[in-house]
Protein backbone atom coordinates (compact mmCIF):
# COMPACT_ATOMS: atom_id res chain seq x y z
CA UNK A 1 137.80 -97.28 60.23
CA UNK A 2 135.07 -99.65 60.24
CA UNK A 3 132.60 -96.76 62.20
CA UNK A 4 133.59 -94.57 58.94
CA UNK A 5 132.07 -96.71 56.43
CA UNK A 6 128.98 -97.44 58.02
CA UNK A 7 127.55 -93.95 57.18
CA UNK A 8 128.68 -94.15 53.45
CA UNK A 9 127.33 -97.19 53.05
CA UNK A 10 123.89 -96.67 54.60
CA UNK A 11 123.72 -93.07 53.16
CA UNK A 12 124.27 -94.04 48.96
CA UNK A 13 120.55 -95.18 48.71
CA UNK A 14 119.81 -92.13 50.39
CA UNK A 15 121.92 -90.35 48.17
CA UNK A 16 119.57 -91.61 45.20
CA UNK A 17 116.32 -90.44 46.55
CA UNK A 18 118.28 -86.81 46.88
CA UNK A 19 119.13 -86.73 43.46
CA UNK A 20 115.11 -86.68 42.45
CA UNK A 21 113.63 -83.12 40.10
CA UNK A 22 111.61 -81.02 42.90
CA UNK A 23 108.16 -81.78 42.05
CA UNK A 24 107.26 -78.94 39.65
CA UNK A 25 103.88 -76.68 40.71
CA UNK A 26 101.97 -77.32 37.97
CA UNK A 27 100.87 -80.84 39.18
CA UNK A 28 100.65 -80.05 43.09
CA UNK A 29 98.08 -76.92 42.87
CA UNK A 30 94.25 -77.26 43.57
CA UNK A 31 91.99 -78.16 40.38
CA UNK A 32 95.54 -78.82 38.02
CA UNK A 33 95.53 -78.20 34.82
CA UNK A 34 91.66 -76.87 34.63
CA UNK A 35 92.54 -73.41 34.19
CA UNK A 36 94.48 -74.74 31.14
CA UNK A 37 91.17 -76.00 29.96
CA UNK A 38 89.15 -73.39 30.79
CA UNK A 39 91.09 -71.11 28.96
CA UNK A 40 90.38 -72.81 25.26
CA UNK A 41 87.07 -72.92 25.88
CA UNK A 42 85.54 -69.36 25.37
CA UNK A 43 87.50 -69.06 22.29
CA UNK A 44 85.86 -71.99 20.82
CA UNK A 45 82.12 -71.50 21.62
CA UNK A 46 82.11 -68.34 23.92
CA UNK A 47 80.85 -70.08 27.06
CA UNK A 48 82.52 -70.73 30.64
CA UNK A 49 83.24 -74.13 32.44
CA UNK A 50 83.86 -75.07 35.97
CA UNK A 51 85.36 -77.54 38.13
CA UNK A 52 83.32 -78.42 41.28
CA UNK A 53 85.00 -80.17 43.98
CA UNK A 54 83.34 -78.96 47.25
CA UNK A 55 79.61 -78.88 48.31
CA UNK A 56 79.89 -75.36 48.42
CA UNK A 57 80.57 -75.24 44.84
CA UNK A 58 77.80 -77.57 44.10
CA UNK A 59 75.61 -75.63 45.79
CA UNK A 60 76.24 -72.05 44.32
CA UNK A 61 76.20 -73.95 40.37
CA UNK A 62 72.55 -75.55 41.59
CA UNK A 63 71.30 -72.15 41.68
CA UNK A 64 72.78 -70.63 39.18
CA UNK A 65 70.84 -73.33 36.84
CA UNK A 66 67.96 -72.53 38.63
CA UNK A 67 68.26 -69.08 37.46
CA UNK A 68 68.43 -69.84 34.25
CA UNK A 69 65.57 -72.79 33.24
CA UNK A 70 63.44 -72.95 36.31
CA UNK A 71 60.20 -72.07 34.22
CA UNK A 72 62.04 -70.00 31.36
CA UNK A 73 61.95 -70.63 27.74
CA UNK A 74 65.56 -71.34 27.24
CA UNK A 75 67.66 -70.26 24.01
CA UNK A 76 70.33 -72.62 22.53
CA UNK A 77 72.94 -70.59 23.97
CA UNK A 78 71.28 -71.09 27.66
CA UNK A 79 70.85 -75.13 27.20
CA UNK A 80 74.98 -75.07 26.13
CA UNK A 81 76.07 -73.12 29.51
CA UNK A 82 74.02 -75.41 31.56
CA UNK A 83 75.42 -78.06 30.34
CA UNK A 84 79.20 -76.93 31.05
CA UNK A 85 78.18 -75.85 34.22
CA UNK A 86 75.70 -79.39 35.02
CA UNK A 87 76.54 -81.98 32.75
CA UNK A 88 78.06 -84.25 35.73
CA UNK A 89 79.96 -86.65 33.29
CA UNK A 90 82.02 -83.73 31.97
CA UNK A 91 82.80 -83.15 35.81
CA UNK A 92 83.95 -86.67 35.43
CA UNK A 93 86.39 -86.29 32.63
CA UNK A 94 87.79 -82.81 34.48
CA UNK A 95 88.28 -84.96 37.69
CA UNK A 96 90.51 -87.18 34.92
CA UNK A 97 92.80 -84.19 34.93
CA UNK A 98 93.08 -84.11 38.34
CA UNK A 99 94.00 -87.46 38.31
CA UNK A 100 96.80 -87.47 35.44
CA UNK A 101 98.64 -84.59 37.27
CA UNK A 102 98.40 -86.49 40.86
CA UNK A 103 100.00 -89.49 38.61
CA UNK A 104 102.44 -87.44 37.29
CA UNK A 105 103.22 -86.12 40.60
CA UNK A 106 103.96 -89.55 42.00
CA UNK A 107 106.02 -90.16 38.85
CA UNK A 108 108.24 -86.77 40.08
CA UNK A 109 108.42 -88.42 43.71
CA UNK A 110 111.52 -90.49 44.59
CA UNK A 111 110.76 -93.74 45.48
CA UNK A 112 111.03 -94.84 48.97
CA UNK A 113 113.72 -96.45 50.01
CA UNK A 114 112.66 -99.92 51.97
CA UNK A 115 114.26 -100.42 55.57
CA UNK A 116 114.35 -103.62 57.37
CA UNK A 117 115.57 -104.41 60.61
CA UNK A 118 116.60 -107.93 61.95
CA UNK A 119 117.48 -109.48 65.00
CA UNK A 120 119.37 -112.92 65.23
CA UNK A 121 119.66 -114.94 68.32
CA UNK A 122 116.72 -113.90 70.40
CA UNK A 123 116.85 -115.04 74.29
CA UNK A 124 121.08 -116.28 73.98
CA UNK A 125 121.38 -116.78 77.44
CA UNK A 126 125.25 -116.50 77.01
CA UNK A 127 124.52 -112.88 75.59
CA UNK A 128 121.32 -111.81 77.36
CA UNK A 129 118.48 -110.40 74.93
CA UNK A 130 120.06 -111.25 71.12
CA UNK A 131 123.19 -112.52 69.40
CA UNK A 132 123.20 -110.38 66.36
CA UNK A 133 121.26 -107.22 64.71
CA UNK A 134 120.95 -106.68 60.96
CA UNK A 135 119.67 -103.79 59.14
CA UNK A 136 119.40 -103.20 55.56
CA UNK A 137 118.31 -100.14 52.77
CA UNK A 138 117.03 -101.41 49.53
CA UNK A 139 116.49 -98.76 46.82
CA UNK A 140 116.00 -99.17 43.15
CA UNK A 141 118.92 -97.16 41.23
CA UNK A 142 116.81 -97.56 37.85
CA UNK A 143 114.13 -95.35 39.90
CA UNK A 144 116.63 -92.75 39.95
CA UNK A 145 118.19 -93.21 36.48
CA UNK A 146 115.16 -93.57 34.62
CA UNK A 147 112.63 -90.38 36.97
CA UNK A 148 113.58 -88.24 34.13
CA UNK A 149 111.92 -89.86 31.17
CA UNK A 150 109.09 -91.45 33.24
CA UNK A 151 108.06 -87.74 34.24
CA UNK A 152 108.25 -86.75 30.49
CA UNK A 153 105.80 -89.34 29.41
CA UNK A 154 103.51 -88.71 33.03
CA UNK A 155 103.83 -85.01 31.77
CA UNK A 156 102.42 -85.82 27.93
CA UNK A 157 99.84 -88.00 29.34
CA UNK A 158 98.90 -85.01 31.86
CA UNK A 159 98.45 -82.29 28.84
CA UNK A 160 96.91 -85.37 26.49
CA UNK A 161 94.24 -85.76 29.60
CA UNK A 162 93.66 -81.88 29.54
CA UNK A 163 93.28 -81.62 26.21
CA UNK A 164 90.78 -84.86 26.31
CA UNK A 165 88.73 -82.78 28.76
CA UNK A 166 88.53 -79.69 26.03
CA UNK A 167 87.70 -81.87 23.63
CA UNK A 168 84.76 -83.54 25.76
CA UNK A 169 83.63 -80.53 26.70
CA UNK A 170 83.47 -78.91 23.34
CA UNK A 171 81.72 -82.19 22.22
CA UNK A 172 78.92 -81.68 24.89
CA UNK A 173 78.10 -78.07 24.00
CA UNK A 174 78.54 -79.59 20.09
CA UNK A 175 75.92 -82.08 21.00
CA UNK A 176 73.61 -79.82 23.80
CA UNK A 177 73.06 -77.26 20.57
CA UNK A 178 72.18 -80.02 18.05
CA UNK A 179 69.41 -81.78 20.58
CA UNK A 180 68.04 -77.88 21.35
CA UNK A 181 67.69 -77.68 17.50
CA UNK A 182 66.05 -81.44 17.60
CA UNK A 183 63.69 -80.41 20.21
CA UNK A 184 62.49 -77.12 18.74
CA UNK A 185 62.04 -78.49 15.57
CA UNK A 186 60.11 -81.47 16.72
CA UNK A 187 57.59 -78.49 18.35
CA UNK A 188 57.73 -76.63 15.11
CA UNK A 189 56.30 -80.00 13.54
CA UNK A 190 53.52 -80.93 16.10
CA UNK A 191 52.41 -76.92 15.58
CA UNK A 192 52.18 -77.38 11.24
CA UNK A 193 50.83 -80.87 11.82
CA UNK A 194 48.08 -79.50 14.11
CA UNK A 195 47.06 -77.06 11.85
CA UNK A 196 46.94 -79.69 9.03
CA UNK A 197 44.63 -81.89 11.26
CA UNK A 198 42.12 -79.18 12.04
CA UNK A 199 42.00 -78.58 8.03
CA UNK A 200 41.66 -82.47 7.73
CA UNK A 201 38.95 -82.22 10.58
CA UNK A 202 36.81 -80.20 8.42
CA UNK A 203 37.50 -81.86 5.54
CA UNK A 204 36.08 -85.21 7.49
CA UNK A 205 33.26 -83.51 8.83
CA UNK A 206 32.11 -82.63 5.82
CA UNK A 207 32.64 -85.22 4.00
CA UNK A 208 30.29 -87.58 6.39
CA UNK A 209 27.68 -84.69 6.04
CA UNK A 210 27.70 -85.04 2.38
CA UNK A 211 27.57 -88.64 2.31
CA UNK A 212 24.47 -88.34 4.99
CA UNK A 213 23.42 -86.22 2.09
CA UNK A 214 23.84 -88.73 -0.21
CA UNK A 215 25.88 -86.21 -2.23
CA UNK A 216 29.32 -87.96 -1.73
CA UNK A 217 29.76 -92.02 -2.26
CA UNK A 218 31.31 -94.28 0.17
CA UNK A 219 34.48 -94.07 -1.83
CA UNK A 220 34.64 -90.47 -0.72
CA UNK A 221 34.24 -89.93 2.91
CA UNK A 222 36.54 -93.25 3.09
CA UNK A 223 39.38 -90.82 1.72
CA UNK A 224 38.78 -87.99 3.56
CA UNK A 225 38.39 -90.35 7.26
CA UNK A 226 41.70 -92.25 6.18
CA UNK A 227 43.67 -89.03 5.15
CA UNK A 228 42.12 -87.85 8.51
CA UNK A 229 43.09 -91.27 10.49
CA UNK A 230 46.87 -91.05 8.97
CA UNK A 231 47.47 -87.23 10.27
CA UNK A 232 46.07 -88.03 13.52
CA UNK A 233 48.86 -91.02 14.05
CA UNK A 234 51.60 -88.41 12.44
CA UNK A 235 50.51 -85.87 14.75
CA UNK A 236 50.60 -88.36 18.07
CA UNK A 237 54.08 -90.04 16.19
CA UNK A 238 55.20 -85.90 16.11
CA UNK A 239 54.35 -85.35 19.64
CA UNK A 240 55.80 -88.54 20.97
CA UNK A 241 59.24 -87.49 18.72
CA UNK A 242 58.98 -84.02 20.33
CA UNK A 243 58.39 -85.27 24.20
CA UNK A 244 61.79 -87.70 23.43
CA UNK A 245 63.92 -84.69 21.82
CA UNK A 246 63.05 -82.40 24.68
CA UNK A 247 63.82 -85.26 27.38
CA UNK A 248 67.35 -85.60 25.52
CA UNK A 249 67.84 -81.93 26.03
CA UNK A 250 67.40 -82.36 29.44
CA UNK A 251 69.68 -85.05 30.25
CA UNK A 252 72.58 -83.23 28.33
CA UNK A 253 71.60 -80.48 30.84
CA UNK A 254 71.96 -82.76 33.49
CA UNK A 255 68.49 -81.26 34.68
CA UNK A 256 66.31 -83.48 37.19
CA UNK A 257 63.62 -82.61 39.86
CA UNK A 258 61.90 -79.44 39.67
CA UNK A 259 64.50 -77.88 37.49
CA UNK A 260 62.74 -79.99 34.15
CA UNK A 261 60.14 -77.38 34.62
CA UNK A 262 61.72 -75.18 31.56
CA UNK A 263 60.56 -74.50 28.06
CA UNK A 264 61.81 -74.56 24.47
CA UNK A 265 60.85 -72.30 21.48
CA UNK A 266 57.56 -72.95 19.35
CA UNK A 267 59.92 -72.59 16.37
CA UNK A 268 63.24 -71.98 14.93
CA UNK A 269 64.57 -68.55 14.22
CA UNK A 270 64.53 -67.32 10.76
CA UNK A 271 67.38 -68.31 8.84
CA UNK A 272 69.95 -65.49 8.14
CA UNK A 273 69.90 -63.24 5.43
CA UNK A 274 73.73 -64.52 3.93
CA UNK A 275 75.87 -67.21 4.78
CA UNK A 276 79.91 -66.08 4.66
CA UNK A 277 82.74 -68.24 3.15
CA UNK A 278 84.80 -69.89 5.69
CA UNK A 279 88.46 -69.30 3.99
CA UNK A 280 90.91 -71.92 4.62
CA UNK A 281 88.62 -74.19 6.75
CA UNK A 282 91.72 -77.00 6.24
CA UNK A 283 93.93 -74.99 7.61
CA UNK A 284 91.82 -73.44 10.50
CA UNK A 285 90.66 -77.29 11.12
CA UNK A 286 94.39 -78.32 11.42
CA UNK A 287 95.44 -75.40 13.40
CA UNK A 288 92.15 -75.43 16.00
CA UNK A 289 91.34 -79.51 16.57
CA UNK A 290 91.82 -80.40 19.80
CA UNK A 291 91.32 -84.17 18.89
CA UNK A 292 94.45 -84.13 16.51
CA UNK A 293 96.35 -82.24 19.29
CA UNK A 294 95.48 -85.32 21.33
CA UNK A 295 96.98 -87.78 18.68
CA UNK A 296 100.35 -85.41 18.42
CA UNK A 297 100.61 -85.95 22.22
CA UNK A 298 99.76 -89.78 21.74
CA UNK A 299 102.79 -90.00 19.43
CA UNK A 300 104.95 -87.84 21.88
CA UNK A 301 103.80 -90.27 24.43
CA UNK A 302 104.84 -93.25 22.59
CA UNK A 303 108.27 -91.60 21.71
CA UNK A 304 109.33 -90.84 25.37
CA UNK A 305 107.82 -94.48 26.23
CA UNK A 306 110.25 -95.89 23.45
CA UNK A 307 113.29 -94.11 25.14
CA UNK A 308 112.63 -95.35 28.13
CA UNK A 309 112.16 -98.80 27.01
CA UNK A 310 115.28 -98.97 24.93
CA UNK A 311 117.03 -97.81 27.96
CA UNK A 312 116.04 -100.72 30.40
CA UNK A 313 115.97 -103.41 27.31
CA UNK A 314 118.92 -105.35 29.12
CA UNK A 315 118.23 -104.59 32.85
CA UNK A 316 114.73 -104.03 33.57
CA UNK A 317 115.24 -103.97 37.35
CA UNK A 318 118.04 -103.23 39.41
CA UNK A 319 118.24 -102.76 43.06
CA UNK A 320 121.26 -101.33 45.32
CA UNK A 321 120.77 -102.74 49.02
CA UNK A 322 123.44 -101.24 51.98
CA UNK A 323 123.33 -102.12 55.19
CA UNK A 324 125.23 -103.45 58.47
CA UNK A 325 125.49 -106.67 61.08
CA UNK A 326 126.08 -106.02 64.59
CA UNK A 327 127.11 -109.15 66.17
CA UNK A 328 127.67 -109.29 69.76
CA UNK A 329 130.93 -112.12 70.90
CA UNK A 330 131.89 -113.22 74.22
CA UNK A 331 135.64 -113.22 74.33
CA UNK A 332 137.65 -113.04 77.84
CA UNK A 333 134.12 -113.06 80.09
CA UNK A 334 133.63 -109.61 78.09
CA UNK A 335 131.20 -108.75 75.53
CA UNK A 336 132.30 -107.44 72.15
CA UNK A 337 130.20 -106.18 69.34
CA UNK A 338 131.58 -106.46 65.80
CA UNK A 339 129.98 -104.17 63.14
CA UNK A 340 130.38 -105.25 59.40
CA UNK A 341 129.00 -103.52 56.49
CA UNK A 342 126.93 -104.60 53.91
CA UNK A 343 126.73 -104.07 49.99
CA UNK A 344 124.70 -105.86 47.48
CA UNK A 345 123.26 -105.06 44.22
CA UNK A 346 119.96 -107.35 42.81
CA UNK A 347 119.44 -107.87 39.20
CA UNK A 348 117.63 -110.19 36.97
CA UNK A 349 120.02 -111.73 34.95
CA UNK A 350 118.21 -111.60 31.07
CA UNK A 351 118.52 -115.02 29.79
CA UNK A 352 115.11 -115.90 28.68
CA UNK A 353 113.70 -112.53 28.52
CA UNK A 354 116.50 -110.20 26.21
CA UNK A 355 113.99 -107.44 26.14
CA UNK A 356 113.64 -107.87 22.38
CA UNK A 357 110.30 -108.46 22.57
CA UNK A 358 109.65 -105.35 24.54
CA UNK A 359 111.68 -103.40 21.91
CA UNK A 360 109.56 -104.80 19.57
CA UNK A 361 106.23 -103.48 21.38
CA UNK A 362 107.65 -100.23 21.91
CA UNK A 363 108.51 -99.88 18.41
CA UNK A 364 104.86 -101.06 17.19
CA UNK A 365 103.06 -98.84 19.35
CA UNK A 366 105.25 -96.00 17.86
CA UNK A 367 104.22 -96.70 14.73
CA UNK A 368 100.96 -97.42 15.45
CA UNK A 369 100.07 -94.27 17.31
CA UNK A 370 102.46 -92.40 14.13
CA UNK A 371 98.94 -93.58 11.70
CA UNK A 372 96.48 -92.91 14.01
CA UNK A 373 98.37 -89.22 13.45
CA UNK A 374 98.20 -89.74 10.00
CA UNK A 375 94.32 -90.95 9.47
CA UNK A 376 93.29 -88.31 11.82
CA UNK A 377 95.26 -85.76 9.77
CA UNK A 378 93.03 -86.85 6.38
CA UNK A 379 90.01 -87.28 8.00
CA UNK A 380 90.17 -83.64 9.66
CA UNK A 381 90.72 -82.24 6.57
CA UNK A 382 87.76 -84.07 4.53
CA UNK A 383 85.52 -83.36 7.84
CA UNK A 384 86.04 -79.66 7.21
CA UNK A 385 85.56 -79.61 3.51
CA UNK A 386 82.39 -81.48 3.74
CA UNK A 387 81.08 -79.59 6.49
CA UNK A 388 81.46 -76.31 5.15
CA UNK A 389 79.71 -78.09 1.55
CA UNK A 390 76.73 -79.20 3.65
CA UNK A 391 76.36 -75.65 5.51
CA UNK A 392 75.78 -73.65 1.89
CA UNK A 393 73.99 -76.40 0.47
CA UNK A 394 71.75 -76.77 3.40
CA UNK A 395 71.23 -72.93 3.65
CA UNK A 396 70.59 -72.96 -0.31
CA UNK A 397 67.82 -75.94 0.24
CA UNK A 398 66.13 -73.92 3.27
CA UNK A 399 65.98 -70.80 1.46
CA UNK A 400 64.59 -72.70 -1.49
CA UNK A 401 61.68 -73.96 0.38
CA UNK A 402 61.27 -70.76 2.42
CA UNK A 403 61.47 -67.88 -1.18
CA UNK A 404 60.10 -70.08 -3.75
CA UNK A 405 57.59 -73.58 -2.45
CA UNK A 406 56.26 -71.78 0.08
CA UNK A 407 55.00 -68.86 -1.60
CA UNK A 408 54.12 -70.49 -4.51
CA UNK A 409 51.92 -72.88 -2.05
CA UNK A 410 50.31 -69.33 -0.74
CA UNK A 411 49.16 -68.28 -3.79
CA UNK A 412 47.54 -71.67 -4.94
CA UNK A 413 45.99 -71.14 -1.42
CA UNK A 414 45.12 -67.91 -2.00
CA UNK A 415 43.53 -68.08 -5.45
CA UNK A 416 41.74 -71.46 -4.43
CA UNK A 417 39.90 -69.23 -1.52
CA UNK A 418 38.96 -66.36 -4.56
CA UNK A 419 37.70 -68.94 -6.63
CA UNK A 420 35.61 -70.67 -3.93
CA UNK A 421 33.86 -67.09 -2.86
CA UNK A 422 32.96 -67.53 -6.71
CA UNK A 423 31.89 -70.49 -6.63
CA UNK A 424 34.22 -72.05 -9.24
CA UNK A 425 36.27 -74.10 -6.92
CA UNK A 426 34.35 -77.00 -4.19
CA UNK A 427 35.27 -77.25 -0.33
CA UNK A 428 37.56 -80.28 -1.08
CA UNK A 429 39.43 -78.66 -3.63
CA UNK A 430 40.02 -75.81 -1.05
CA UNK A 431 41.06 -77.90 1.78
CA UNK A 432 43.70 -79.94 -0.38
CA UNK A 433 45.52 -76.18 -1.38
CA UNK A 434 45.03 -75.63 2.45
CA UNK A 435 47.26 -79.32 3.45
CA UNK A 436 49.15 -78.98 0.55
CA UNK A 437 50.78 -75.70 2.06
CA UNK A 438 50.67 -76.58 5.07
CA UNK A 439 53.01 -79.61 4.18
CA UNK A 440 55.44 -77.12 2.28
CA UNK A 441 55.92 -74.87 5.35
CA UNK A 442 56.66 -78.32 7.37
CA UNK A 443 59.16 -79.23 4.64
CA UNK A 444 60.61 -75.93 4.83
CA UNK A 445 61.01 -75.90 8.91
CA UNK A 446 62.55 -79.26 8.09
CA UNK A 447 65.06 -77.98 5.86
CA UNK A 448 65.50 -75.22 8.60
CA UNK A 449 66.48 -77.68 11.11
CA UNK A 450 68.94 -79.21 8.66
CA UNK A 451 71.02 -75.71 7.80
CA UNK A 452 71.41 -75.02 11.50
CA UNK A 453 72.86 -78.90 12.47
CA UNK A 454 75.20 -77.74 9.62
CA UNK A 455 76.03 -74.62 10.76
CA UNK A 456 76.88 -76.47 14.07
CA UNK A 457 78.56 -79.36 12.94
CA UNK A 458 80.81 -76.61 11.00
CA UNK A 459 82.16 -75.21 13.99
CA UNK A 460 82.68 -79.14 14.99
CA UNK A 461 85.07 -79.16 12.00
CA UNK A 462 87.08 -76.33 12.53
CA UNK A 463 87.31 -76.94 16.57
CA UNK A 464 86.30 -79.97 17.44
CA UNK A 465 83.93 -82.44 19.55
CA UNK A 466 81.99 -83.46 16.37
CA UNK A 467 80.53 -87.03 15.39
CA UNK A 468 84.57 -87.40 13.75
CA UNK A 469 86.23 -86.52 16.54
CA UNK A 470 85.26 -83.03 18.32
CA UNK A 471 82.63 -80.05 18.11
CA UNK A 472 80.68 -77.10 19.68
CA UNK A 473 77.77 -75.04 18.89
CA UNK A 474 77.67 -73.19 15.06
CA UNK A 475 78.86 -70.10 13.74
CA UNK A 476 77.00 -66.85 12.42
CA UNK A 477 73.84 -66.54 13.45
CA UNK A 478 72.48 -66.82 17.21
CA UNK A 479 69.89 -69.48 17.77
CA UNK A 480 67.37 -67.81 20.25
CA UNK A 481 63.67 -68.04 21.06
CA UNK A 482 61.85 -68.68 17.73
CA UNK A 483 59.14 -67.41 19.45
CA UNK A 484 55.91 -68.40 21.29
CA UNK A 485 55.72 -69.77 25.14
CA UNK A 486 57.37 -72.64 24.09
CA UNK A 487 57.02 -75.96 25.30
């Protein structure tokens, strides 16, 4: 009878491990849970991502980037898919995945059951070799009775890492568009600034030839050579502010070595003839941000994590431990081994500790992560009101500068030039209608830069990776090559 229960006894921990979920496919398959991020990508901003783990991989992306800036003047759309397919911190935060889903794996794994062996009475002459082996299983029965929940919040933190990734990588294409629009602007600027020095040149020269002359005071030529000593220092202060927005570019690119050797636009492309109506921008912005999906999870999370911790409030640890002593007697000049089982269960008895204060915690965190929801909720919706505000006003504002100061600028330019072949108007009075428009097409590139950061941080809104929380490049019209070699 005694042989019989041996088995039992040592196979009930065993018996635990056995009752453990099969670890589900999802977390056990190479690159987990990318495809799931991959596949909300090209709805958001039209562009592919990858997940390099090999060298081979590496390799094959290095020259596809090659391809695509080595000595080319890159459009906005280029400078975003390098980025998804270079950028190595958003490698980082898809390697994240990877990591959640190997967590939650381990989560879905039994735990192992811990064996040890003992031997009393070492070198008993009386007995030869020992007196007495013990062996012993430990396992932990709240592994088993708890593997259910802890997989549930492993599995929420595994989709909450995968949609972090989505959301990082919709806030690097958000923020690789806005730095392309930096950079080409800045260009734009050094090209009307240039112009406006050569005017100011002239304006210099002449002015020290007149007062040579003695036909133009002191008071003069010191206006013309400061004007002229001001737009040189804007002009170097442009050129510096261009050099910085293209480097930017670059590192969002994650470009180095010979691939810097690219190019950016002289200037932006025209802005489009209409802007459209976004209808229900709240309700697209609720429906589409990954970041609020993130805080939905975050609550989930904190849920299951309550559960769990209102079900081990009393015992927080409790081990079963089976097991068996062989202990060999002399008895009659014969040897006789006596085999006696084992059973103990290990518990910490809650005295000091009730677990209240873990309820408390638990319940806390709950309702902490329950406003985070809430504010995120609010602030999604205001995000997309004001963005879609800011794209019309900022395409009203460019389109101001571009159909009405401009022009009007060309014609005081133009009728200045008539009335100096007449000889009504001097060179000084020419020059000034010459800067004057020159600083009115600068103004208007300005505002040109400003509708298309709208029209990207508008997408931000709706999807996410923006400043508030999410973003990726802007709707309607493509930014290409402005045109010109670039720079």
């Amino acid at each position: 009878m005694r042989a019989s229960k041996i088995p039992l006894v040592l196979g009930f921990p065993l018996f635990l491990g056995a009752c453990a979920t099969a670890v589900p496919g999802i977390y056990t398959e190479p690159k987990a849970g990318f495809a799931n991020v991959a596949s909300q990508i090209t709805p958001a901003i039209g562009k592919r991502t990858v997940f390099a783990e090999t060298q081979a991989e590496n390799e094959a992306l290095k020259k596809q980037v090659h391809s695509m800036v080595h000595q080319k003047t890159i459009s906005a759309d280029t400078a975003v898919q390098v980025a998804l397919l270079n950028n190595k911190g958003l490698q980082a935060s898809y390697a994240n995945v990877g990591l959640s889903a190997a967590e939650a794996w381990q989560q879905s794994t039994p735990e192992n059951p811990i064996v040890s062996i003992g031997v009393l009475g070492i070198g008993a002459p009386e007995l030869g070799a020992y007196r007495a082996i013990e062996g012993l299983i430990r396992s932990n029965v709240l592994d088993a009775t708890t593997r259910k929940q802890r997989m549930a919040i492993a599995d929420a933190s595994f989709r909450q890492a995968q949609l972090n990734a989505v959301n990082d990588t919709l806030a690097l294409a958000n923020q690789t568009r806005k730095a392309w629009v930096d950079a080409v602007a800045a260009f734009e600027a050094v090209s009307y600034l240039r112009r406006a020095k050569a005017t100011s040149d002239a304006g210099s020269e002449l002015a020290m030839r007149l007062g040579e002359t003695g036909a133009l005071n002191k008071a003069g030529q010191a206006r013309e050579q400061a004007f002229n000593a001001e737009l040189a220092g804007q002009l170097a202060q442009a050129r510096l502010n261009a050099t910085r927005s293209k480097e930017a570019l670059t590192r969002l690119m994650g470009l180095w070595g010979t691939e810097v050797d690219y190019y950016v636009p002289d200037a932006l492309p025209a802005l489009p003839r209409s802007v459209g109506r976004v209808t229900d921008i709240e309700a697209k912005a609720l429906r589409n941000r990954v970041d609020l999906r993130v805080a939905k999870l975050g609550l989930e999370a904190q849920a299951k994590a309550f559960g769990l911790t209102d079900q081990t409030r009393i015992v927080s640890d409790l081990e079963f431990i089976a097991g068996f002593e062989a202990e060999r007697e002399i008895e009659d000049g014969e040897t006789e081994t006596v085999t006696t089982p084992q059973v103990e269960v290990e518990f910490a008895i809650p005295i000091y500790d009730t677990g209240k204060a873990r309820m408390r915690k638990a319940e806390l965190s709950y309702l902490q992560a329950a406003n985070v929801l809430a504010e995120k909720a609010v602030n999604v919706r205001s995000e997309a009101r004001g963005a879609e505000t800011s794209y019309h006003a900022a395409y009203k504002i460019a389109r101001h500068y571009r159909d009405v100061l401009v022009p009007l600028r060309t014609t005081v330019e133009e009728e200045g030039l008539l009335s100096y072949n007449g000889m009504i108007t001097n060179t000084f009075e020419l020059l000034t209608d010459v800067r004057e428009k020159l600083g009115a097409s600068l103004e208007a590139a300005n505002a040109k830069r400003e509708f298309y950061m709208a029209q990207a941080d508008l997408t931000a809104a709706i999807y996410g990776g923006g400043e508030g929380g999410g973003g990726a490049g802007g709707e309607g019209a493509t930014l290409a090559a402005g045109g010109g070699a670039g720079h």
